[in-house]
Protein backbone atom coordinates (compact mmCIF):
# COMPACT_ATOMS: atom_id res chain seq x y z
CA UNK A 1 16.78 -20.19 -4.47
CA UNK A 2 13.57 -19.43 -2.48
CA UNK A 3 14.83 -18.69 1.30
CA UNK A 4 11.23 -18.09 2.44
CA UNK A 5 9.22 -16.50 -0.02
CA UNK A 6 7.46 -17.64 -2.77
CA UNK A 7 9.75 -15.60 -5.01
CA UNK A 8 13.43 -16.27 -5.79
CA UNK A 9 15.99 -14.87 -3.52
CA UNK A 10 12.99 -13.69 -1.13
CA UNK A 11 13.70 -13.35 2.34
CA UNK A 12 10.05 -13.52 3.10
CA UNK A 13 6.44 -12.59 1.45
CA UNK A 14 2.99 -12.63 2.83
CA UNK A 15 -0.17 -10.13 2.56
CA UNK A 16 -2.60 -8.39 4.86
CA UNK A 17 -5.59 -7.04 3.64
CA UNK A 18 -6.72 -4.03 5.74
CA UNK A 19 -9.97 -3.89 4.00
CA UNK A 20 -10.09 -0.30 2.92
CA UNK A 21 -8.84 0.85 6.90
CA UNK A 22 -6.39 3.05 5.05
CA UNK A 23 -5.21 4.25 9.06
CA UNK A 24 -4.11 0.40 9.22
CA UNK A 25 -2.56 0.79 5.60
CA UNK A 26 -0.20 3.71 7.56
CA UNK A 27 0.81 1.43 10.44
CA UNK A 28 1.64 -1.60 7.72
CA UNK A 29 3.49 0.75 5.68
CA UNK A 30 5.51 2.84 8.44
CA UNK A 31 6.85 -0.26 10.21
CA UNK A 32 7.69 -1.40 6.29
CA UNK A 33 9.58 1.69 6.28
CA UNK A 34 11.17 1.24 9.41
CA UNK A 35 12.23 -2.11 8.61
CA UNK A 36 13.84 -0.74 5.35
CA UNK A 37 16.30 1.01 7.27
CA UNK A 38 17.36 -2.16 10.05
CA UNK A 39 18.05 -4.01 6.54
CA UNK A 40 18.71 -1.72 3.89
CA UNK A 41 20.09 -3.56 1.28
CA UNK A 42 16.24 -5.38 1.05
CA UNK A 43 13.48 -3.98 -1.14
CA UNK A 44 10.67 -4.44 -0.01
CA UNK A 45 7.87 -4.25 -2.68
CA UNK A 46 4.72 -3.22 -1.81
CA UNK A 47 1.09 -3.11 -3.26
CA UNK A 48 -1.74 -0.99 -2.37
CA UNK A 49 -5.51 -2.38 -3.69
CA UNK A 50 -6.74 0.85 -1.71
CA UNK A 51 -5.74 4.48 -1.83
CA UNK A 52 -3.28 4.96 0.56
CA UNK A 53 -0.65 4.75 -1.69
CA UNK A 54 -1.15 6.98 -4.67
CA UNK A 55 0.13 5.56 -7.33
CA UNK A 56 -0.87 1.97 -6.12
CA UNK A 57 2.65 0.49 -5.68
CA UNK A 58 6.20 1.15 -4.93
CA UNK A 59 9.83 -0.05 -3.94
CA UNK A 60 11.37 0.54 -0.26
CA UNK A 61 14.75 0.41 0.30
CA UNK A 62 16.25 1.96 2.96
CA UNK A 63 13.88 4.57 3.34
CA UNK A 64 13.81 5.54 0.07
CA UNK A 65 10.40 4.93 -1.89
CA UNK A 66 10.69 3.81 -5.42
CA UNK A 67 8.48 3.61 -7.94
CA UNK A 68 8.30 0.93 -10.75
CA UNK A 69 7.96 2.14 -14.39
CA UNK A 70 4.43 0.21 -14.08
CA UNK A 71 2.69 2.28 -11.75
CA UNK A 72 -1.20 2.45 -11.99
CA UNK A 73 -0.91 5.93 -12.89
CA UNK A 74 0.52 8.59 -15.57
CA UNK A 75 4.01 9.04 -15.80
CA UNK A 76 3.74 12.67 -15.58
CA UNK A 77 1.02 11.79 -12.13
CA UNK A 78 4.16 9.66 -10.52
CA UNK A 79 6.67 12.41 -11.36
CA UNK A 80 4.55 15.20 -9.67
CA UNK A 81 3.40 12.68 -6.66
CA UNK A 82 7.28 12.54 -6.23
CA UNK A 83 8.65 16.22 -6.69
CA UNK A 84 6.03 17.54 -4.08
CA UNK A 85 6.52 14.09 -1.79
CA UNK A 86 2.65 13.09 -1.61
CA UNK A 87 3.25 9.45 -2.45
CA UNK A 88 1.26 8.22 0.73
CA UNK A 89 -2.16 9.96 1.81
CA UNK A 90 -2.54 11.70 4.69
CA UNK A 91 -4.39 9.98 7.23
CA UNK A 92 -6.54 10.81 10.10
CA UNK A 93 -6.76 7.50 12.08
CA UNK A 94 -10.01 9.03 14.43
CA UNK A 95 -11.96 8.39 10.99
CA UNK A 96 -11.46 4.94 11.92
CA UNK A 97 -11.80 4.57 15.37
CA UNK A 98 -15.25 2.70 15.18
CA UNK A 99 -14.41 0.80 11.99
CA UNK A 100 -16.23 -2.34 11.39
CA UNK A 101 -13.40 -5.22 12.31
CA UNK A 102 -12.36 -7.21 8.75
CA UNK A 103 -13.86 -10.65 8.41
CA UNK A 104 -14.38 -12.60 5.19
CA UNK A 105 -15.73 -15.93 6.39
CA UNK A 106 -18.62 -16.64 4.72
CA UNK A 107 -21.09 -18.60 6.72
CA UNK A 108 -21.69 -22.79 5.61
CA UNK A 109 -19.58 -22.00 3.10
CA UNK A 110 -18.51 -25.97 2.60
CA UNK A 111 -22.73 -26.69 2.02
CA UNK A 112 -22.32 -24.04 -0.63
CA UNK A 113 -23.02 -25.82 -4.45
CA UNK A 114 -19.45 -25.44 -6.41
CA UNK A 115 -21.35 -22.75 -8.75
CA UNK A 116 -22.07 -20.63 -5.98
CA UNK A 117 -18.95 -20.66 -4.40
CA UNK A 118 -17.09 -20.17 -6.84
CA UNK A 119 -19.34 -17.00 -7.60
CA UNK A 120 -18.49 -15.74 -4.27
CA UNK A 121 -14.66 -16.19 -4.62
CA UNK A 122 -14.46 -14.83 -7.88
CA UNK A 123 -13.31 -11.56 -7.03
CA UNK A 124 -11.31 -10.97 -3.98
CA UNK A 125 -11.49 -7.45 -3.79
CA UNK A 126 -15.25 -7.00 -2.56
CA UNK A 127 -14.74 -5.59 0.31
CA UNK A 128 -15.13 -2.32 -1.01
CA UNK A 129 -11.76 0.22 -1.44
CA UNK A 130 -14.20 3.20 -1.37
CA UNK A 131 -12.64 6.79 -1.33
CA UNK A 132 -12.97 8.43 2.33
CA UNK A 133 -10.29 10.93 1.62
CA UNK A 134 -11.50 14.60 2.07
CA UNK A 135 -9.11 16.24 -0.44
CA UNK A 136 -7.13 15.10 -3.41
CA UNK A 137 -6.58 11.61 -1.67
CA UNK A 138 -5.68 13.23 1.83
CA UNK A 139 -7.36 13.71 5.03
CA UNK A 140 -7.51 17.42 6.19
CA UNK A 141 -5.63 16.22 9.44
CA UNK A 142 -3.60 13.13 10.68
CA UNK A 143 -0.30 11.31 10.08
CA UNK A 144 1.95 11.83 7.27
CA UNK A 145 4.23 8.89 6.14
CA UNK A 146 5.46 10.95 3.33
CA UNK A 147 7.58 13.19 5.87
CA UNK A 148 9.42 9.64 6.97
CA UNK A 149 10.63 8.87 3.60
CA UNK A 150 14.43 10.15 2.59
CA UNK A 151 13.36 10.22 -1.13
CA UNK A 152 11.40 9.15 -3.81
CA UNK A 153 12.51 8.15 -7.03
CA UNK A 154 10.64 7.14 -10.63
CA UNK A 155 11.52 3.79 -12.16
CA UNK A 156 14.56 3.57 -14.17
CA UNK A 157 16.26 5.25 -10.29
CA UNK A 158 15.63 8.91 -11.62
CA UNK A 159 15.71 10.73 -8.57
CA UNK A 160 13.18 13.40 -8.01
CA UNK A 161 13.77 16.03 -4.63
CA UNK A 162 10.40 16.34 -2.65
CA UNK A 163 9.96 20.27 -2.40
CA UNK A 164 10.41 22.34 1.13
């Protein structure tokens, strides 16, 4: 039964592309989290095409972060990402205080020949996801989402304790 998604028993789905503003990737994720914990029998699955989630994906659910058995990296990468609680990067949002605003209209697009639209179209994810993390995916200051989470767990619900 599709309740407002496009996926069966979905509450709701949708996207936002933050087009590689990983400081807007925090604020998407933390009210995520937040909202985990008003309804926390929901998951709420969510995918990263940037870096501000490590291993590219992962499962809320009542503050908890999960992550599938298909992450984009290593098992062993996921397992360590876990046990020391760096799932999200850090992020200091002053590096994006001047950011250039995210627009993808493409200008007389419609007088475009179906060849070259298409060509423009063809891959979504143009806008560049470059790395501007200073160190091993973090900033060297800002917010921390990874202090918010209660846990993090590996696919297959094998808990893993973040260290102190």
């Amino acid at each position: 039964m599709k309740r407002g998604g496009y996926y069966d028993n979905c509450l709701a789905s949708g996207f936002t592309r933050v087009a590689d503003n990983e400081w807007n990737a925090y604020l998407v994720c933390d009210f995520l989290l937040k909202a985990s914990t008003l309804i926390p029998e929901a998951t709420i699955s969510v995918t990263d095409e940037g870096k501000f989630i490590k291993t590219g994906r992962l499962e809320l659910r009542n503050a908890t972060a999960a992550l599938p058995g298909n992450v984009t990296c290593s098992v062993d990468q996921a397992e360590e990402l876990c046990r020391t609680g760096r799932v999200f990067s850090v992020v200091d949002p002053e590096k994006y205080e001047r950011h250039p605003s995210f627009g993808n209209i493409i200008p007389e697009f419609s007088k475009l020949k179906a060849s070259e639209r298409k060509e423009l179209v063809r891959n979504w994810n143009w806008l560049g996801y470059e790395g501007n993390f200073e160190v091993d995916g973090d900033d060297k200051k800002g917010f921390e989402l990874n202090v918010k989470v209660r846990s993090f767990e590996l696919g297959g619900g094998r808990s893993t304790k973040r260290l102190e």
